[in-house]
Protein backbone atom coordinates (compact mmCIF):
# COMPACT_ATOMS: atom_id res chain seq x y z
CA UNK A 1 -17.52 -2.61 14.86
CA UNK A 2 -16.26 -5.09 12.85
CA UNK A 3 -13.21 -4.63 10.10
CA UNK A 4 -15.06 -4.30 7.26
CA UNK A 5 -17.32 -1.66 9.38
CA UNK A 6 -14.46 0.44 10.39
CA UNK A 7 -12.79 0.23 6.67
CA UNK A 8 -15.84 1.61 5.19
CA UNK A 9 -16.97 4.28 8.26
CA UNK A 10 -13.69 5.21 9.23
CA UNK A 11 -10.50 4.29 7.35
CA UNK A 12 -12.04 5.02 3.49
CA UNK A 13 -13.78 8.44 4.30
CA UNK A 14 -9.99 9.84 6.02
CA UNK A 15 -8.04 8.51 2.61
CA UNK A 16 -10.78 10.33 0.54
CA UNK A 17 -9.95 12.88 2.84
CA UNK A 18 -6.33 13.20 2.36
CA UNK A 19 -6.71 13.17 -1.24
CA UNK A 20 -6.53 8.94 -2.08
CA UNK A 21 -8.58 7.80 -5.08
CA UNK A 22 -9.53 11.69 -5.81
CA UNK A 23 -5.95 13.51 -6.94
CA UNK A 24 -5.34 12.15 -10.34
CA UNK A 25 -3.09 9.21 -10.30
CA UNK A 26 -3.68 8.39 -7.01
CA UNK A 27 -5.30 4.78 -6.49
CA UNK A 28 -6.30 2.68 -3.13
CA UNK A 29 -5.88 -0.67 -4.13
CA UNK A 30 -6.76 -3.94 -2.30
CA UNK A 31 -3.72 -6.14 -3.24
CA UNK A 32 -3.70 -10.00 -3.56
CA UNK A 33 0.31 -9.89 -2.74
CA UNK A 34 0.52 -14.10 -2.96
CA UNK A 35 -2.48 -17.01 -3.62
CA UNK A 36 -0.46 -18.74 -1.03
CA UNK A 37 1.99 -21.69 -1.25
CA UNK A 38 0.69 -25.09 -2.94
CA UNK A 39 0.31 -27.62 -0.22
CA UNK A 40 -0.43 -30.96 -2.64
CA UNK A 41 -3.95 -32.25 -3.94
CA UNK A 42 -4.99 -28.35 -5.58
CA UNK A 43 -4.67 -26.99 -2.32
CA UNK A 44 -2.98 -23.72 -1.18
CA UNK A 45 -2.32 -22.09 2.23
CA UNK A 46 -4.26 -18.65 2.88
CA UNK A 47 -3.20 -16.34 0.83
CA UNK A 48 -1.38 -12.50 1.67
CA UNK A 49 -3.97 -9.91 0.98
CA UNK A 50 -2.94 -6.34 1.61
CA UNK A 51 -5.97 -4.09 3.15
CA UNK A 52 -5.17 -1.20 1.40
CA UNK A 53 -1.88 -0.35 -0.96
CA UNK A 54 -1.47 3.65 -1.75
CA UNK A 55 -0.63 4.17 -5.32
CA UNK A 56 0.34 7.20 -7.15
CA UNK A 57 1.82 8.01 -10.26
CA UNK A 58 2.41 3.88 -11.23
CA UNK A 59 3.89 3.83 -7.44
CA UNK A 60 3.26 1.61 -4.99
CA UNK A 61 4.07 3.98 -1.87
CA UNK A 62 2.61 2.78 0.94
CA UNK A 63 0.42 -0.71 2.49
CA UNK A 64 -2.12 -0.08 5.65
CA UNK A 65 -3.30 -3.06 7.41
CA UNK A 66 -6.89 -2.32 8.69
CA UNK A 67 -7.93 -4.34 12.04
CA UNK A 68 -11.91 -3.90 13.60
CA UNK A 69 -11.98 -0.90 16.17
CA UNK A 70 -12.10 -2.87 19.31
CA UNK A 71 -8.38 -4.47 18.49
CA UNK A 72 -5.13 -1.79 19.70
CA UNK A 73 -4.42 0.21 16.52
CA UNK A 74 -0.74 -1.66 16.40
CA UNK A 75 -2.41 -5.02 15.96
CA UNK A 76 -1.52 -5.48 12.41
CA UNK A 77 1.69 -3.83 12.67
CA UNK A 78 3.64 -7.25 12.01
CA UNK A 79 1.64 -7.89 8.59
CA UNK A 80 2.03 -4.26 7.19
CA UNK A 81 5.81 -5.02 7.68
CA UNK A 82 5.55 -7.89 5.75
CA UNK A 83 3.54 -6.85 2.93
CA UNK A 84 5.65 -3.51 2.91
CA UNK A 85 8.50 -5.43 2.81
CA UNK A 86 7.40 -7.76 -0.51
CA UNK A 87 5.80 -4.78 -2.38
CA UNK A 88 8.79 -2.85 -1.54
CA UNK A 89 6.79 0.43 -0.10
CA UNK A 90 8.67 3.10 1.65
CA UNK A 91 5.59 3.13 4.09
CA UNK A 92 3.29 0.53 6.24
CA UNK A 93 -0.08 1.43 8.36
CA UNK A 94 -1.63 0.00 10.62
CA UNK A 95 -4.89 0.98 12.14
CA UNK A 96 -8.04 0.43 14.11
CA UNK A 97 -10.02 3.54 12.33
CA UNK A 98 -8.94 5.57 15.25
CA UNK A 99 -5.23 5.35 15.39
CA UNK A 100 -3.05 5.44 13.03
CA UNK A 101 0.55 3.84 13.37
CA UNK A 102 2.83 4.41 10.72
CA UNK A 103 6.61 3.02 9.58
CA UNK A 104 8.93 4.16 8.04
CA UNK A 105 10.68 0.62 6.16
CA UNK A 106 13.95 2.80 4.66
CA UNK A 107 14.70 4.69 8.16
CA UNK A 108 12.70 2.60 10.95
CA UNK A 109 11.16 4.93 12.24
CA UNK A 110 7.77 4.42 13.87
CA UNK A 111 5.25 6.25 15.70
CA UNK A 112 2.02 7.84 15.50
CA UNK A 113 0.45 10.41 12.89
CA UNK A 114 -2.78 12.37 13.10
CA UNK A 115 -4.47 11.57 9.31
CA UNK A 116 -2.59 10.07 6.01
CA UNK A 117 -0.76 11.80 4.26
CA UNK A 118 -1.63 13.38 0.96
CA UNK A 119 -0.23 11.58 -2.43
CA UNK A 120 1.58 14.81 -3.19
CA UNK A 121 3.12 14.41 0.40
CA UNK A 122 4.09 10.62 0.41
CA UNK A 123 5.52 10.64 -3.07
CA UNK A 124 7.24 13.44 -2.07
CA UNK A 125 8.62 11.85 1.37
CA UNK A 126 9.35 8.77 -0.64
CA UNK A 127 11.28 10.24 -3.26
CA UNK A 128 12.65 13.05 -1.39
CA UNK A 129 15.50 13.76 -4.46
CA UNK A 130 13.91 15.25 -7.92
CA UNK A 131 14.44 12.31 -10.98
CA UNK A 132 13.93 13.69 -14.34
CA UNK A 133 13.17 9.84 -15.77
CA UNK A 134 11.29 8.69 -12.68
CA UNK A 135 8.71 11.39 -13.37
CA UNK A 136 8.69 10.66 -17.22
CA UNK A 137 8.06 7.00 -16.51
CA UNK A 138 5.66 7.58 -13.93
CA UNK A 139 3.93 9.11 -16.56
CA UNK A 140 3.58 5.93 -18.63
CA UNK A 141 1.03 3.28 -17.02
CA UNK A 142 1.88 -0.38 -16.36
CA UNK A 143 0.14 -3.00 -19.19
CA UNK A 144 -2.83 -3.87 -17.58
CA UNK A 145 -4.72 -5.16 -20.73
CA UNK A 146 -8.01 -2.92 -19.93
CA UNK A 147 -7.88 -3.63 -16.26
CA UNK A 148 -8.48 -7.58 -17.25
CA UNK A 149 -5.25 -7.95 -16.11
CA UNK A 150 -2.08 -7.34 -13.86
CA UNK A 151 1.52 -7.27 -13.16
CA UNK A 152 2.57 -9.56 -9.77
CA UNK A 153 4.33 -8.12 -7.11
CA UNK A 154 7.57 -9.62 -8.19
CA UNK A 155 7.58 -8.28 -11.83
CA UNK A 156 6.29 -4.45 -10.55
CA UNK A 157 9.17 -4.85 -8.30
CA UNK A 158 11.72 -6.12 -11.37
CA UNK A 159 10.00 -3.45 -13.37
CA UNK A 160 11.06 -0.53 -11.07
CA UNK A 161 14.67 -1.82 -10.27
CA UNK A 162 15.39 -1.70 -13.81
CA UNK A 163 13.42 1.32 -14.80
CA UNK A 164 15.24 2.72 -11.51
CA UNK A 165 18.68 1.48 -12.23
């Protein structure tokens, strides 16, 4: 089974599962994080595509990198760092469809977890303290000019400092 194969057999149906893409405000979002670095003559290295980014409530919570079913389940455990770490997600993933290895980016823990959490559950771990004006603004959705267009990793991220600051 190749990745695409497992990501639509295995990994999509246990997100719809836990809730992903059907609680309102929740989103799964396949993220182009960079169009990687200009090399000279309109060239560019490959670019940094996340599998799968959790959103919910304007939040960017967690990244899972998918890999095909035959590959160990911590095979893209190095890239889910990475793209956690840029996006600035409390939470990476990585899986094969059958296991699912999770990280913790604020606390370092890692380890193993049954199915995905719900949104209610992640936004919950990731914002463990109540915030009056974090829930307000989560309320108000990011300019996206009728889906046409979006914000870059770097400005959600400036975005949230300041809206968190």
């Amino acid at each position: 089974m190749n990745e695409a194969e497992t990501r639509a057999e295995l990994i999509d149906p246990a997100l719809k599962a836990a809730g992903w893409g059907v609680v309102e405000g929740s989103r799964v979002r396949r993220e182009v994080i960079t169009l990687g670095r200009l090399q000279g003559a309109g060239k560019r290295a490959t670019q940094d595509i996340a599998d799968y980014v959790l959103v919910y409530r304007g939040h960017k919570l967690a990244v899972i990198e998918a890999k095909r079913r035959d590959l160990p389940d911590t095979e893209g455990v190095a890239q889910a760092k990475k793209y956690a770490a840029k996006l600035e997600t409390r939470f990476a993933y990585s899986t094969n469809g059958k296991g699912i290895y999770r990280i913790d980016m604020v606390t370092g823990a890692e380890g193993y977890v049954t199915v995905y959490p719900s949104p209610d559950a992640l936004w919950a771990e990731t914002f463990a303290e109540d915030n009056e004006w974090r829930n307000r603004f989560a309320a108000v959705p990011f300019e996206d000019r009728g889906g046409a267009w979006e914000a870059r990793y770097y400005q959600h991220n400036a975005v949230t400092h300041t809206l968190d600051g």
